[in-house]
N, C-alpha and C. Protein backbone atom coordinates (compact mmCIF):
# COMPACT_ATOMS: atom_id res chain seq x y z
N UNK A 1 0.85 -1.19 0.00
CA UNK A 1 0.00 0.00 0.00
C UNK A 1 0.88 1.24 0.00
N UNK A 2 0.45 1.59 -1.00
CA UNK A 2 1.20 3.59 -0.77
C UNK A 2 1.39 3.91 0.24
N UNK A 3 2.56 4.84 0.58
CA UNK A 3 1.86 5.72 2.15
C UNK A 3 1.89 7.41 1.87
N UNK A 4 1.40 7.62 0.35
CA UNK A 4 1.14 8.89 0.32
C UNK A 4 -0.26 9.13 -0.31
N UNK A 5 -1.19 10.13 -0.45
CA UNK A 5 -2.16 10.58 -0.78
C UNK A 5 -2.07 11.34 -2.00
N UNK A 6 -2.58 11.85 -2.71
CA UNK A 6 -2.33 12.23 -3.96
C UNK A 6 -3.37 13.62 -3.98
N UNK A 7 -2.06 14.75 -3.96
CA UNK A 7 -2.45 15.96 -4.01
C UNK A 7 -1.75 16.27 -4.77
N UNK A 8 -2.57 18.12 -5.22
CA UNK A 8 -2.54 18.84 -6.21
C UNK A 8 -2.75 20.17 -6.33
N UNK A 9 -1.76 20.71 -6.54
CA UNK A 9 -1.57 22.45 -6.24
C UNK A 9 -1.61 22.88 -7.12
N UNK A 10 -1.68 24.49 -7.24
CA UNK A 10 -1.02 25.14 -8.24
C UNK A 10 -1.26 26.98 -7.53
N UNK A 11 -0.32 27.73 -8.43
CA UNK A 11 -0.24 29.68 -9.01
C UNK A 11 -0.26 29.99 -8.11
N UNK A 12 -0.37 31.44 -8.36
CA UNK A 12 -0.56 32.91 -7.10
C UNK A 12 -1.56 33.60 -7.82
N UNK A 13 -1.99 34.59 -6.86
CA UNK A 13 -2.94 35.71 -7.37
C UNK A 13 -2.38 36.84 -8.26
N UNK A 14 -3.26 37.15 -8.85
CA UNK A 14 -3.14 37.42 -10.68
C UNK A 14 -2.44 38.86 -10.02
N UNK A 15 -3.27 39.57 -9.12
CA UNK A 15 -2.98 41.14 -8.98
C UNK A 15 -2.11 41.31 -7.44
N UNK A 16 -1.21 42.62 -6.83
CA UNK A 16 -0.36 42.01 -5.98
C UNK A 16 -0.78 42.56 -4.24
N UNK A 17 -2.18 43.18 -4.53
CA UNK A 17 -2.92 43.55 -3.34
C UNK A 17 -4.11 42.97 -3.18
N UNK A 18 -4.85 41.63 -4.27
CA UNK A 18 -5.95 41.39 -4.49
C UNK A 18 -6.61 40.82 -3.18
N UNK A 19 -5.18 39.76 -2.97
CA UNK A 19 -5.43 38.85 -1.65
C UNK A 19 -5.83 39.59 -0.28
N UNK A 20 -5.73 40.75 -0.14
CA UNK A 20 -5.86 41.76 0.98
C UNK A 20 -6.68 42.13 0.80
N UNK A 21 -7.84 42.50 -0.22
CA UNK A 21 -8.99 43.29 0.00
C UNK A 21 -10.13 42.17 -0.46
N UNK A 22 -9.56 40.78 -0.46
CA UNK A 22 -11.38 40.07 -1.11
C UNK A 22 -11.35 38.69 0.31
N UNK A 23 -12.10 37.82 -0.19
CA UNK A 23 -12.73 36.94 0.87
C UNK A 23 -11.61 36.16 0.52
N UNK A 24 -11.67 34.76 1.39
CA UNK A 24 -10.57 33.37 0.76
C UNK A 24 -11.37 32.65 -0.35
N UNK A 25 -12.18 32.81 -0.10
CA UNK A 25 -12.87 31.99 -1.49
C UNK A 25 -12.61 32.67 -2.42
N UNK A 26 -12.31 34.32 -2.50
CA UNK A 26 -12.03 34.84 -4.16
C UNK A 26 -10.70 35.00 -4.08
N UNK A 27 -9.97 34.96 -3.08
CA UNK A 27 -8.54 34.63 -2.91
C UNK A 27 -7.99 33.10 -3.88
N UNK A 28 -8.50 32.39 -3.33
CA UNK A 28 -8.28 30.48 -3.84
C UNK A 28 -8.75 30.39 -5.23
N UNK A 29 -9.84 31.72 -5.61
CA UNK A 29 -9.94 31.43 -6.97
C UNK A 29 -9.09 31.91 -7.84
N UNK A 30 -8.79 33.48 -7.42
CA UNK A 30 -7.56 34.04 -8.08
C UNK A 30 -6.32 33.28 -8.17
N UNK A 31 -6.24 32.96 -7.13
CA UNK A 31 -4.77 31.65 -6.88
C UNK A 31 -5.00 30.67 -7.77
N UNK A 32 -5.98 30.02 -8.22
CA UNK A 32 -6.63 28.61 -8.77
C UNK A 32 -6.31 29.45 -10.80
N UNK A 33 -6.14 30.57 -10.64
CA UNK A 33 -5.97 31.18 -12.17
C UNK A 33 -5.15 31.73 -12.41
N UNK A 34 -3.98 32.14 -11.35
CA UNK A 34 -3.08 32.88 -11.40
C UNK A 34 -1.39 32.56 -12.43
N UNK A 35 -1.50 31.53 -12.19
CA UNK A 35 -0.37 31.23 -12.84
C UNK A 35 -0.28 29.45 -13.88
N UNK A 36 1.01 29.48 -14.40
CA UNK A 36 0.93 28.50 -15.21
C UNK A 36 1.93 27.40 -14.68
N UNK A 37 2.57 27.39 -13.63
CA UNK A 37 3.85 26.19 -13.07
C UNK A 37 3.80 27.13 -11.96
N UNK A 38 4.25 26.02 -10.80
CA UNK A 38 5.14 26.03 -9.63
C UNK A 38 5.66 24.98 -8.96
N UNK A 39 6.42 25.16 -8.28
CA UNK A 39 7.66 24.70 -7.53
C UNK A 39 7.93 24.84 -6.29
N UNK A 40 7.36 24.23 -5.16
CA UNK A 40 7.64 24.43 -3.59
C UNK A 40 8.43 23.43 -3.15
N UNK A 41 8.69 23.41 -1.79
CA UNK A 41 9.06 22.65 -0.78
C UNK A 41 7.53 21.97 0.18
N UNK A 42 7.80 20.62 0.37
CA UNK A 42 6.78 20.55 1.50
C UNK A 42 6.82 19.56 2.69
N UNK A 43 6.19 19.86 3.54
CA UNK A 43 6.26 18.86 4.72
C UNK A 43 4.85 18.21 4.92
N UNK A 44 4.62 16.89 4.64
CA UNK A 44 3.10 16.58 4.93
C UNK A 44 3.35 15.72 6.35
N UNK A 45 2.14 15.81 7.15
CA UNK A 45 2.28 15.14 8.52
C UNK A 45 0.49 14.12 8.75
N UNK A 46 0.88 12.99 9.05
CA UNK A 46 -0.67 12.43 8.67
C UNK A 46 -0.88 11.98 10.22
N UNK A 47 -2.05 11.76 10.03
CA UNK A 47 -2.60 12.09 11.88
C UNK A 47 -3.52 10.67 11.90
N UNK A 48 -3.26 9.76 13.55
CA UNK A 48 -4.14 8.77 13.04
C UNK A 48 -5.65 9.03 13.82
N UNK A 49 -6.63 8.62 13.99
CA UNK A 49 -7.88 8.76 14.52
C UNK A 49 -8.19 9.24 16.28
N UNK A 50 -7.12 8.74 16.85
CA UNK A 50 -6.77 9.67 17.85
C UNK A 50 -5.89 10.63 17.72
N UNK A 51 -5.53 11.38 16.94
CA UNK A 51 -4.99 12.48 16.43
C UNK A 51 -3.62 12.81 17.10
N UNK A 52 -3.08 11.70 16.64
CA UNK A 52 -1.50 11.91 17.24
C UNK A 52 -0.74 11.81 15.31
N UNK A 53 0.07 12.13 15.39
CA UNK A 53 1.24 12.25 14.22
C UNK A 53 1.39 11.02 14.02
N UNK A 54 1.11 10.18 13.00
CA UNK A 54 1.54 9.04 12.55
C UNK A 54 2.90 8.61 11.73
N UNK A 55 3.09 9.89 10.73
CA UNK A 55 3.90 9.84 9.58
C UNK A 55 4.52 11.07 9.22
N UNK A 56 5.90 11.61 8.91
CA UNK A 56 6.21 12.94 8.49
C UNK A 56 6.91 12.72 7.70
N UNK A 57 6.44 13.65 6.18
CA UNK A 57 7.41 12.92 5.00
C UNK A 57 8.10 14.71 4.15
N UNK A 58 8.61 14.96 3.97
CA UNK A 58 9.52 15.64 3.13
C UNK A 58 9.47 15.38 1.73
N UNK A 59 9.50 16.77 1.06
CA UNK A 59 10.09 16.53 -0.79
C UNK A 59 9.94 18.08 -1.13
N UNK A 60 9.69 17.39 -2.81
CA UNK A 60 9.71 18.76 -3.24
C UNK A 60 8.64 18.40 -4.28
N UNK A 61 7.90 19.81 -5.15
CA UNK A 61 6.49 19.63 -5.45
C UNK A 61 6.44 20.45 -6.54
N UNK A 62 6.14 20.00 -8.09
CA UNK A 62 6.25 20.50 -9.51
C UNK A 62 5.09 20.37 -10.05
N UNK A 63 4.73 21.81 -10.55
CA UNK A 63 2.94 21.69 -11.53
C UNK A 63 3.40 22.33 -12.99
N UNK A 64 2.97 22.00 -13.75
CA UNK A 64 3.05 22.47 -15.21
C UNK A 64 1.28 22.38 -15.64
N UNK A 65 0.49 23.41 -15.72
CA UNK A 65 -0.72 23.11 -15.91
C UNK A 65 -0.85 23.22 -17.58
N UNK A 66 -2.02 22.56 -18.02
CA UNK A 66 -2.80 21.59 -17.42
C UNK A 66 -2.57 20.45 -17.18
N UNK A 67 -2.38 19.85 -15.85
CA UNK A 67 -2.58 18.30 -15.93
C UNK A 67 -1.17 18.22 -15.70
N UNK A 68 -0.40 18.34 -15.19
CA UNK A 68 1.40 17.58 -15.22
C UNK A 68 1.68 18.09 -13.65
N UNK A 69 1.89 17.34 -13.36
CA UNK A 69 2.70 17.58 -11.71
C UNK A 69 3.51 15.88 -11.56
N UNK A 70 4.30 16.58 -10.41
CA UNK A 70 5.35 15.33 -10.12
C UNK A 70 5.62 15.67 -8.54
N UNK A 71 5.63 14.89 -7.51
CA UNK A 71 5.36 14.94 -5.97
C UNK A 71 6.56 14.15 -6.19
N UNK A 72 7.78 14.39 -5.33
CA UNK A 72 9.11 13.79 -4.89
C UNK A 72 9.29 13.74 -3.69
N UNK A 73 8.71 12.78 -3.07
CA UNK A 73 9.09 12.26 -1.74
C UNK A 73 10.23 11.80 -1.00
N UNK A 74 11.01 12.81 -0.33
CA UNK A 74 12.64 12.35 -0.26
C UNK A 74 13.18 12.03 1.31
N UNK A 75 12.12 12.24 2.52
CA UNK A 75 12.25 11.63 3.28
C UNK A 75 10.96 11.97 4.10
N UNK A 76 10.90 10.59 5.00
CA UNK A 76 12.02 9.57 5.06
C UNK A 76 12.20 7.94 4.12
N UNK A 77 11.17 7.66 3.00
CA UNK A 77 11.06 7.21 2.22
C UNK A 77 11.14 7.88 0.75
N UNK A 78 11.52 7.13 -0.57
CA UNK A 78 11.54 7.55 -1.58
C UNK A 78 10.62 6.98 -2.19
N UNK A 79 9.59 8.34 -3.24
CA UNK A 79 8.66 8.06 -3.36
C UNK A 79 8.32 9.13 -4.68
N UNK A 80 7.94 8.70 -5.70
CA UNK A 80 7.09 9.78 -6.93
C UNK A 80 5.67 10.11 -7.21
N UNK A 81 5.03 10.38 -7.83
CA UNK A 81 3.78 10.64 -8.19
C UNK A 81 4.21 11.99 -9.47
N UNK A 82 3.74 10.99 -10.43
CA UNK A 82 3.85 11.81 -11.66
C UNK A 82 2.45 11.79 -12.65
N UNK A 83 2.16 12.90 -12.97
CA UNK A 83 0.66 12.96 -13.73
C UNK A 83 1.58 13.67 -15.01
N UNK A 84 0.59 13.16 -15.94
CA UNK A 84 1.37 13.57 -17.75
C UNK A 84 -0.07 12.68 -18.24
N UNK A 85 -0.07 13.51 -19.77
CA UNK A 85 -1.54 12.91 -20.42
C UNK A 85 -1.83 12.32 -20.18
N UNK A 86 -3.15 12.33 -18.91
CA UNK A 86 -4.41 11.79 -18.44
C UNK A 86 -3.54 10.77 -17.79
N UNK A 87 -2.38 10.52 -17.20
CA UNK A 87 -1.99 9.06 -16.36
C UNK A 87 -1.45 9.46 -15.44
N UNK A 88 -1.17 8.89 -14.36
CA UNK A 88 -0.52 9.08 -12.94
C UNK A 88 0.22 7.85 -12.53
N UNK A 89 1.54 7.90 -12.47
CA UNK A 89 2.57 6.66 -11.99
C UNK A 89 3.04 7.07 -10.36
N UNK A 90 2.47 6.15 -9.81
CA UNK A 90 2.89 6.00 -8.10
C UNK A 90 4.33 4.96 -8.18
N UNK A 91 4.93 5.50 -8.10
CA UNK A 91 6.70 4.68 -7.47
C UNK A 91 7.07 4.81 -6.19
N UNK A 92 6.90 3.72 -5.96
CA UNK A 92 7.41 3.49 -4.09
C UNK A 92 9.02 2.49 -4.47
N UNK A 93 10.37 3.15 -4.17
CA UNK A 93 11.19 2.79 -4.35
C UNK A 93 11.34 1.85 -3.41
N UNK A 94 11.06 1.52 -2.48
CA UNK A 94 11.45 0.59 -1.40
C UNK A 94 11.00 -0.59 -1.38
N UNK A 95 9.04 -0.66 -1.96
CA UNK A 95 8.74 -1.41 -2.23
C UNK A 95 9.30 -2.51 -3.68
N UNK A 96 10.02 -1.41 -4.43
CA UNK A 96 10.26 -1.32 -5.75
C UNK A 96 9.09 -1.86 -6.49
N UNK A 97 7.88 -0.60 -6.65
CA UNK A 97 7.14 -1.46 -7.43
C UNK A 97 6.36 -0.11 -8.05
N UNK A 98 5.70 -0.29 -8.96
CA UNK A 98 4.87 0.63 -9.72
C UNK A 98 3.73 0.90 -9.75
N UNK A 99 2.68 1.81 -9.90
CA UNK A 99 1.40 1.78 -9.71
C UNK A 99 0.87 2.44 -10.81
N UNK A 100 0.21 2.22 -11.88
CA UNK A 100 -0.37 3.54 -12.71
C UNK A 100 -1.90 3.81 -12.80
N UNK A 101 -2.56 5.20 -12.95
CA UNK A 101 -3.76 4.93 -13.10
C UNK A 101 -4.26 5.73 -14.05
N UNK A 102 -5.43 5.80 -14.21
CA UNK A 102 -6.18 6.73 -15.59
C UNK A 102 -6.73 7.83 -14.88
N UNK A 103 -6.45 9.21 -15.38
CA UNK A 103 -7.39 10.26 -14.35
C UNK A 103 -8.51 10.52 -15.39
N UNK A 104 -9.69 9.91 -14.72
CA UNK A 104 -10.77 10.09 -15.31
C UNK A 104 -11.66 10.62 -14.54
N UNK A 105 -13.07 10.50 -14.81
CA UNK A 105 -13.87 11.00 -13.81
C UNK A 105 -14.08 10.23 -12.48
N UNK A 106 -14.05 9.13 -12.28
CA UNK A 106 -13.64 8.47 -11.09
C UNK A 106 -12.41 9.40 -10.22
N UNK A 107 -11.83 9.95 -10.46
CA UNK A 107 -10.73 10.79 -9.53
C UNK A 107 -10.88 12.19 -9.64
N UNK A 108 -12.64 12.58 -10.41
CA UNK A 108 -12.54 14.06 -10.22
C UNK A 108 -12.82 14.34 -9.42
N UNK A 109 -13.17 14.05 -7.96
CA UNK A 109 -13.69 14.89 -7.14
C UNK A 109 -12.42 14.79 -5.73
N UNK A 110 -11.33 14.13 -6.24
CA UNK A 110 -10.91 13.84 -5.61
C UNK A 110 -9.07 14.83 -5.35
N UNK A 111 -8.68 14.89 -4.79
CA UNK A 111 -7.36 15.79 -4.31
C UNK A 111 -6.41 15.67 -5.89
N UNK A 112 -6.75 14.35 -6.37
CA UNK A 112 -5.99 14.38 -7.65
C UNK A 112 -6.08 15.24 -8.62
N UNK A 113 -6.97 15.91 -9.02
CA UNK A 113 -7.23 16.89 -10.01
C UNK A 113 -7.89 18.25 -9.49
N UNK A 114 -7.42 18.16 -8.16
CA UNK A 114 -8.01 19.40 -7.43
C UNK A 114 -7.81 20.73 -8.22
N UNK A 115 -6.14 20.56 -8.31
CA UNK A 115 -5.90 22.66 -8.00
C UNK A 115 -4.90 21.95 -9.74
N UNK A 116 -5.11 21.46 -10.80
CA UNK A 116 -4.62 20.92 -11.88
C UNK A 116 -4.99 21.56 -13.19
N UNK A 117 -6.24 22.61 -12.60
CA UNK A 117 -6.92 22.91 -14.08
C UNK A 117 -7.62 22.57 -14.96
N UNK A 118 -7.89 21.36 -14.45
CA UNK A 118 -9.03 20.44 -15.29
C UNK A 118 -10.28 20.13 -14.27
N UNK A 119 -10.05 20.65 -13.22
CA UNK A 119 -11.22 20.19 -12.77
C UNK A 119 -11.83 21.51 -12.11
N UNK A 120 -13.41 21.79 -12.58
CA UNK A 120 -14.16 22.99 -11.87
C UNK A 120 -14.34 22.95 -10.61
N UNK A 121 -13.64 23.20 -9.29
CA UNK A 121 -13.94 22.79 -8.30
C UNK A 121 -15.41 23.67 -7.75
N UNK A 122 -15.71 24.72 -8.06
CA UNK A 122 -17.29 24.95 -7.73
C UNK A 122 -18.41 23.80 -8.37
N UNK A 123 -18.12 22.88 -9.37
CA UNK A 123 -18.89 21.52 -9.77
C UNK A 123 -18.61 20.88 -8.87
N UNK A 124 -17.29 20.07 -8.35
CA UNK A 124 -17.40 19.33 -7.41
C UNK A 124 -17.19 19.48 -5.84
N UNK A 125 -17.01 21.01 -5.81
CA UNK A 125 -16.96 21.08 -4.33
C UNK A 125 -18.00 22.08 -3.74
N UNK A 126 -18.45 22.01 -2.56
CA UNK A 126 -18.54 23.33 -1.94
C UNK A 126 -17.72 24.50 -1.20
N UNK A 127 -17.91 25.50 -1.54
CA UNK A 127 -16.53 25.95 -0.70
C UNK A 127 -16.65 27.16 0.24
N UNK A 128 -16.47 27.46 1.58
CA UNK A 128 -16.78 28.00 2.61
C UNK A 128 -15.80 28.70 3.18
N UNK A 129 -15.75 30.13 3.35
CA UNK A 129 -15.13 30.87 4.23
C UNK A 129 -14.61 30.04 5.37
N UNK A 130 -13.06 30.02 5.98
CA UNK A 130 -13.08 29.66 7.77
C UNK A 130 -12.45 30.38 8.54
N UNK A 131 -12.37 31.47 7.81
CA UNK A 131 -11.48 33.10 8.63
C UNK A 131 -10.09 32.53 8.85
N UNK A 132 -9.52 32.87 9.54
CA UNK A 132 -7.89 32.72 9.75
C UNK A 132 -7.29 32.35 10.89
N UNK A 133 -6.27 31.03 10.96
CA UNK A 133 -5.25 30.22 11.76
C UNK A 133 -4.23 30.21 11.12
N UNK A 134 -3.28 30.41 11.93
CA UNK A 134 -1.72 29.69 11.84
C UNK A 134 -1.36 31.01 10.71
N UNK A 135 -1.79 32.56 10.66
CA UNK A 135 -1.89 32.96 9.95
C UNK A 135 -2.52 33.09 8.19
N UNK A 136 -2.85 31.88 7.70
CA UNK A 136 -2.99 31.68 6.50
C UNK A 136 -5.06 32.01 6.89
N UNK A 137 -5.51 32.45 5.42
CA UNK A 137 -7.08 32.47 5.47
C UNK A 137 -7.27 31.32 4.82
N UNK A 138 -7.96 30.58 5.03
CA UNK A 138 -8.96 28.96 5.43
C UNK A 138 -9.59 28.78 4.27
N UNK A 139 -10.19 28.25 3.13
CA UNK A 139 -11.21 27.72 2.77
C UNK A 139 -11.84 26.65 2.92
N UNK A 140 -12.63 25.82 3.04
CA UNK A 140 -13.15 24.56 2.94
C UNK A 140 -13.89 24.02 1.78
N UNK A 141 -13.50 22.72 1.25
CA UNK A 141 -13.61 22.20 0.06
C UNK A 141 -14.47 21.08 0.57
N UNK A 142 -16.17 20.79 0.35
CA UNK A 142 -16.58 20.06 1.27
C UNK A 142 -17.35 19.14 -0.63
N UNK A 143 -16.80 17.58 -0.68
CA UNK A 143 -16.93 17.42 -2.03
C UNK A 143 -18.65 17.34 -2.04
N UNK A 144 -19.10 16.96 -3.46
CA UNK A 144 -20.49 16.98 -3.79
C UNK A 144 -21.01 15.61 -3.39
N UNK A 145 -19.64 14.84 -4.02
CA UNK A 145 -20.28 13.47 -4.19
C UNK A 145 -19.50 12.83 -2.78
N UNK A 146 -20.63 12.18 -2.45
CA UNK A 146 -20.73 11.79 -1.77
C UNK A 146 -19.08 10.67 -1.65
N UNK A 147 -18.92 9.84 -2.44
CA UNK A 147 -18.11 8.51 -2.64
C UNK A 147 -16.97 9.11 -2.72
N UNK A 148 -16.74 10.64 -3.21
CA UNK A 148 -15.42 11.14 -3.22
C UNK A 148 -14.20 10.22 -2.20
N UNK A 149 -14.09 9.84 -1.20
CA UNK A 149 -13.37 9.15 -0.29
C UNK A 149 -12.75 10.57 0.53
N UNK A 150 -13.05 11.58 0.56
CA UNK A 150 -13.02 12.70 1.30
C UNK A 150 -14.17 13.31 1.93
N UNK A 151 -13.74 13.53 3.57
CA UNK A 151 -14.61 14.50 4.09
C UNK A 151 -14.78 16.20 3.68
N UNK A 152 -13.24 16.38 3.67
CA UNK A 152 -13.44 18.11 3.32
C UNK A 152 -11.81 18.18 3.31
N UNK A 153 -11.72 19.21 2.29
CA UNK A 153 -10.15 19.47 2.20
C UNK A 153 -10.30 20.86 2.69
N UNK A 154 -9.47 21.96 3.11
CA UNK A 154 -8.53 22.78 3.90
C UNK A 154 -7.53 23.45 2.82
N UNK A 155 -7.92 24.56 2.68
CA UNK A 155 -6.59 25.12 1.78
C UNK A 155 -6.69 26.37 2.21
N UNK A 156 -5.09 26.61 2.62
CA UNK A 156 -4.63 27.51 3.16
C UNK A 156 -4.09 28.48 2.51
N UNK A 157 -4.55 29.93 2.19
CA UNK A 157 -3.40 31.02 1.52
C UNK A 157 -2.90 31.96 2.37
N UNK A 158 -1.76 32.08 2.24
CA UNK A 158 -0.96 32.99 2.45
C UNK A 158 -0.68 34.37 1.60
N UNK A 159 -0.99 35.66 2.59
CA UNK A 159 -0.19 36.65 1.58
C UNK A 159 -0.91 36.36 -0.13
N UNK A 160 -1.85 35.44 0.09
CA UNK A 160 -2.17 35.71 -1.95
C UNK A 160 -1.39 34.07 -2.41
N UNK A 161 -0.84 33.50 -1.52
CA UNK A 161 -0.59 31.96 -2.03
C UNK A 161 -0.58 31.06 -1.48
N UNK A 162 -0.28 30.17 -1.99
CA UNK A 162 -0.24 28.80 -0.81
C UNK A 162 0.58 28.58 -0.09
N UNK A 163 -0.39 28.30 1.17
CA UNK A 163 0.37 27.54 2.31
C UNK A 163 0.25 26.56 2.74
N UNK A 164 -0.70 25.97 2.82
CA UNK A 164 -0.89 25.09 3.06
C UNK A 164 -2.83 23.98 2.74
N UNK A 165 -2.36 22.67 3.18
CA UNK A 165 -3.58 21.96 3.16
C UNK A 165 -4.10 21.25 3.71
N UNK A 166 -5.20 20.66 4.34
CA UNK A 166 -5.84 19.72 5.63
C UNK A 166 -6.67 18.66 4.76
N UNK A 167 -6.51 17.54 4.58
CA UNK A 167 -7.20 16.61 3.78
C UNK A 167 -7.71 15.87 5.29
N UNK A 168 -8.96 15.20 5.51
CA UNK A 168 -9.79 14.25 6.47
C UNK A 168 -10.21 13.69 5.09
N UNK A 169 -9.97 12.38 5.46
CA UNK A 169 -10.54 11.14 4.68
C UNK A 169 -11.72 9.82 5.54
N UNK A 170 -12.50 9.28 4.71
CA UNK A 170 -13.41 8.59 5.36
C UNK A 170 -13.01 7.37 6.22
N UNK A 171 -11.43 7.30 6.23
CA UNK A 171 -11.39 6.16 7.66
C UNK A 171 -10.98 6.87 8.65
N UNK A 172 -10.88 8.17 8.76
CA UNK A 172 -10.70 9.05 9.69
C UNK A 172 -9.45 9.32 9.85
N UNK A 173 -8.52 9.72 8.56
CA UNK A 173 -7.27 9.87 8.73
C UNK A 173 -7.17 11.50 8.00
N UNK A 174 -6.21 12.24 9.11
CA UNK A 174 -6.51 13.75 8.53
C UNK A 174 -4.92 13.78 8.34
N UNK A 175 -4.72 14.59 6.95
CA UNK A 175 -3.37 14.64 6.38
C UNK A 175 -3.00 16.43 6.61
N UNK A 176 -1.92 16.37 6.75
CA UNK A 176 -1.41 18.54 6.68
C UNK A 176 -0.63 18.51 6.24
N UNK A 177 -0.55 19.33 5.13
CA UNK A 177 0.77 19.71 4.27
C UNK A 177 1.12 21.23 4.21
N UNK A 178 2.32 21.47 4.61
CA UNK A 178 2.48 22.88 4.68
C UNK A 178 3.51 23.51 3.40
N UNK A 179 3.74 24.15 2.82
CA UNK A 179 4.21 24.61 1.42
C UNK A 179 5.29 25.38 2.05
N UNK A 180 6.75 25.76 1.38
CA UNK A 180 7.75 26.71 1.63
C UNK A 180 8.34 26.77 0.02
N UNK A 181 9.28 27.94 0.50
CA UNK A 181 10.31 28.23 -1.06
C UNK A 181 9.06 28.21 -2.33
N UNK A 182 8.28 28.63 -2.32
CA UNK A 182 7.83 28.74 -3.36
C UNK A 182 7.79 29.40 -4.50
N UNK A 183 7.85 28.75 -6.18
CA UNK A 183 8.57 29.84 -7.15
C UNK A 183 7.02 29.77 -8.07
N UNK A 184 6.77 31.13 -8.71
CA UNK A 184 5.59 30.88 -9.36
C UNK A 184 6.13 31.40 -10.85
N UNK A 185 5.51 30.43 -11.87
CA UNK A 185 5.58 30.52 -13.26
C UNK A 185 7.16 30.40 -13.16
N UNK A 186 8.29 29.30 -13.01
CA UNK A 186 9.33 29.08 -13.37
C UNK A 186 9.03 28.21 -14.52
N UNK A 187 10.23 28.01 -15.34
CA UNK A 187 10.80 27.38 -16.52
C UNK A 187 11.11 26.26 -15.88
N UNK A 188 9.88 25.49 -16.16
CA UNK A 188 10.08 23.68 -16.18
C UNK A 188 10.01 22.94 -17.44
N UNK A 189 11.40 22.03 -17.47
CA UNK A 189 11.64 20.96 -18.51
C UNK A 189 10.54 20.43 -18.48
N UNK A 190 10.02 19.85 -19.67
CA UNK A 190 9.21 18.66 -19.79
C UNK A 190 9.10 17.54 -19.26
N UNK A 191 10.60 17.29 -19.52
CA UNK A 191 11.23 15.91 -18.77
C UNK A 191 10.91 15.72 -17.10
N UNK A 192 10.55 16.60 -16.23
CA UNK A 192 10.01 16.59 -14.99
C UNK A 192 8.81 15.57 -15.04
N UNK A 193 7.80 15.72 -15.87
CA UNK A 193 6.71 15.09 -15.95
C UNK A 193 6.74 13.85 -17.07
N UNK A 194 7.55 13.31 -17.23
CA UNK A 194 8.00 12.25 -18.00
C UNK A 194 8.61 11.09 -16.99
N UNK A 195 7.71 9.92 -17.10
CA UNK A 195 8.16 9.02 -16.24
C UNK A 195 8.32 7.41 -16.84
N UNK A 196 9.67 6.73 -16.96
CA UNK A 196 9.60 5.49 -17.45
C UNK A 196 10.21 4.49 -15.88
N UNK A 197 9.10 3.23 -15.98
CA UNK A 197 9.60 2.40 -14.90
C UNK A 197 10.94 2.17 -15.05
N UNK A 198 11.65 2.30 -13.59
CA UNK A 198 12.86 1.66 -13.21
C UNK A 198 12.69 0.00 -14.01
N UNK A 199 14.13 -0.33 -14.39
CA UNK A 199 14.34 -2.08 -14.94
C UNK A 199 14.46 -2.76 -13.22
N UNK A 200 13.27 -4.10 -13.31
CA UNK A 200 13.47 -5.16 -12.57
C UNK A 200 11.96 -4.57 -11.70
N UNK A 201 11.69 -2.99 -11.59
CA UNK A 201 10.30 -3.30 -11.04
C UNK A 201 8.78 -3.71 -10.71
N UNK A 202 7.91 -4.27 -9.95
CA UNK A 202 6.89 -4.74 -10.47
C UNK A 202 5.74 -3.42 -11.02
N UNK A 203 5.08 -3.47 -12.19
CA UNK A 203 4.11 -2.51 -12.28
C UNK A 203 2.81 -2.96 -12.65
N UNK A 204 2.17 -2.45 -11.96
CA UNK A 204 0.77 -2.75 -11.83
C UNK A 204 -0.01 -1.61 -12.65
N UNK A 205 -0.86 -1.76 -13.54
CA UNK A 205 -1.66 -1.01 -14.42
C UNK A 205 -3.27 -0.91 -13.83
N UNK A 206 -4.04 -0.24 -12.94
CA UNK A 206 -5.32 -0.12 -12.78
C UNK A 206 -5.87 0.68 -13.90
């Protein structure tokens, strides 16, 4: 089994005072249009049902919209997640094994095609003011459909960008990812989002 979740970021706000004079919901939308690639640092920390820290993982985090991101998981396991035309390859190096899947509508409502550009999140989400913690202003992403396998996602802006995100999932596992170093609209190779299996690993095609 994986031990990562499959999220999806992206941009900044289009104008450079916008984030200061509107709500978080027209904040997250400006952010959701603002740009075309980015590039952070992140720390995700997953929490188990008595809400203690289960897991803390490290990497670094690449979007090329529409549709291309690559999640590099560098500690304390090594780990990828690469999306490129309509497919997503999960590599768990330890396990040495492969995972691929189809992003179709089965994964629209889901963290995978969240903040990617292909997906309208006012279609599949609801989304709610939650005023401001930890400095960042709050939105809540509460999905439509029901089966999504999410309770409500958490997205955090900062200053007009991202900071962070709160995923609760239906076995009661709540994930936080917090964003740093972030570069908006850099010059990304292609080759970032280009992924061929390692030789000798197992890959599994869903």
């Amino acid at each position: 089994m994986l031990r990562t979740l499959i999220f999806l970021f992206v941009s900044l706000v289009t104008a450079s005072h916008a984030w200061a004079e509107s709500t978080p919901v027209a904040q997250l939308k400006s952010f959701l249009h603002g740009s075309s690639s980015l590039t952070a640092d992140f720390k995700q920390i997953s929490y188990n049902k008595a809400g203690q820290a289960a897991q803390s993982s490290t990497g670094k985090f690449y979007l090329s919209r529409p549709g291309k991101f690559r999640w590099n998981y560098l500690k304390p396991f090594s780990q990828e997640i690469v999306s490129n035309g309509g497919k997503v390859w999960f590599y768990d190096a330890d396990l040495e094994q492969v995972t691929t899947k189809q992003l179709d509508d089965s994964l629209g409502s889901t963290p995978a095609l969240l903040l990617t550009g292909q997906v309208d999140i006012e279609e599949k989400f609801r989304l709610d003011d939650q005023g401001q913690t930890e400095g960042m202003n709050w939105v809540k992403l509460s999905p439509k459909n029901e089966e999504s396998g999410f309770k409500y996602i958490l997205i955090g802006l900062e200053h007009g960008q991202l900071g962070g995100m709160e995923l609760s999932d239906n076995f009661g596992q709540l994930t936080r990812i917090y964003f740093s170093n972030i570069q908006v609209n850099p010059n990304l190779n292609d080759s970032l989002f280009s992924f061929k299996p390692p030789k000798g690993v197992d890959v599994f095609d869903n």
